[in-house]
Protein backbone atom coordinates (compact mmCIF):
# COMPACT_ATOMS: atom_id res chain seq x y z
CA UNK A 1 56.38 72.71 131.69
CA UNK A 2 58.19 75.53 129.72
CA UNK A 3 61.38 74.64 127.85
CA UNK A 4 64.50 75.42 130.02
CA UNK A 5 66.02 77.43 126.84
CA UNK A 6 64.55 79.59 124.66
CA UNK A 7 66.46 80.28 121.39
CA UNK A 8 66.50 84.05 120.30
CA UNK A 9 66.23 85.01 116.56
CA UNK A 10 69.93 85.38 115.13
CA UNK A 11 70.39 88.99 115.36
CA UNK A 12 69.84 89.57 118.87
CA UNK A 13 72.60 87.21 119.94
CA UNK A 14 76.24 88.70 120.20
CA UNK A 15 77.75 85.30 118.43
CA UNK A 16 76.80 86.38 114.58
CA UNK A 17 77.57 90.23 114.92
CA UNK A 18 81.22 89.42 116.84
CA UNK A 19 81.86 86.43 114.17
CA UNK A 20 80.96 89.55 110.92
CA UNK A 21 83.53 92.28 112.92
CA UNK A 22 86.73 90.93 111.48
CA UNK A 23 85.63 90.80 107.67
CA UNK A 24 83.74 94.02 107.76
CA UNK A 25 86.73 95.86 109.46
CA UNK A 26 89.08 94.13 106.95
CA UNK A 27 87.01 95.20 104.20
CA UNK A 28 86.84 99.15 105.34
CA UNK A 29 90.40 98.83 105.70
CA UNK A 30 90.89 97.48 101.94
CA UNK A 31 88.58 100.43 101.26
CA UNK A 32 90.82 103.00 102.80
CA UNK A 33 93.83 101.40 101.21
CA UNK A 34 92.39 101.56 97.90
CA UNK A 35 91.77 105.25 98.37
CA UNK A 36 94.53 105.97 99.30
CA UNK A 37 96.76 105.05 96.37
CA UNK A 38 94.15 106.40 93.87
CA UNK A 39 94.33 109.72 95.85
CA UNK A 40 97.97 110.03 96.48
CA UNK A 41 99.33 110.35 93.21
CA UNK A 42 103.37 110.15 92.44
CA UNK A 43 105.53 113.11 91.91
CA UNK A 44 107.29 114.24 88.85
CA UNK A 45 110.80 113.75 88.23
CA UNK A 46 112.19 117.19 87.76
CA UNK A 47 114.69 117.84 84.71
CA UNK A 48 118.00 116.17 85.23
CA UNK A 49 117.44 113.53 87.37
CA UNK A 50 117.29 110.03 85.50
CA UNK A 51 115.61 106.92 87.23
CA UNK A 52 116.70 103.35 86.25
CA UNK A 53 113.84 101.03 88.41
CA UNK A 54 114.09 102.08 91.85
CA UNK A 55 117.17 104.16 91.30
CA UNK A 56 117.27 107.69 90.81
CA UNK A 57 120.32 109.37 89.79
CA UNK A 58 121.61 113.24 89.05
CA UNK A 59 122.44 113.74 85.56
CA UNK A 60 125.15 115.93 85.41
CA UNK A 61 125.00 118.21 83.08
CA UNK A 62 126.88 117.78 79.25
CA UNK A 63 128.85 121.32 79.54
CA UNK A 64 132.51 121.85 78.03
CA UNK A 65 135.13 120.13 78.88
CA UNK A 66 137.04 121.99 81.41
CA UNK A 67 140.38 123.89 80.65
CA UNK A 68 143.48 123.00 81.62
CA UNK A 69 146.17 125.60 83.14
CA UNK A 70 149.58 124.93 81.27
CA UNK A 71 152.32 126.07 83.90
C-alpha cells in the first residue's frame, strides 16, 4: 500500500515562503527608510532666522533706533 500523504521538501510548500513575506517586506521597508534620511539631507537656515529646538524665529534686524517727530 502507498502512504496516503506524501510530504514535499520545504520549499515547494506555500507555508514557509508566506510565513518569510512579512519580515522580508519589513526589512526592504527599513531599507528604504534608511535611504531615505541619508539621502534627504536638511536645509540651511538662511541669515537672520534663529532656531531655539524646534522653533524657528525671524531675527529682526539691530538697525537705529527710530526717530521721533516732535510736534
Amino acid at each position: 500500500m502507498k502512504a496516503a500523504t506524501e510530504s514535499k521538501v520545504w520549499w515547494k510548500e506555500p507555508w514557509p515562503w508566506l510565513l518569510m513575506a512579512g519580515p522580508a517586506v519589513a526589512m526592504v521597508g527599513c531599507g528604504v527608510t534608511i535611504w531615505l534620511a541619508v539621502s534627504g539631507a536638511d536645509k540651511e537656515i538662511v541669515q537672520g532666522v534663529s532656531k531655539q529646538g524646534l522653533k524657528v524665529e525671524q531675527v529682526q534686524a539691530t538697525a537705529a533706533p527710530a526717530r521721533q517727530e516732535r510736534p
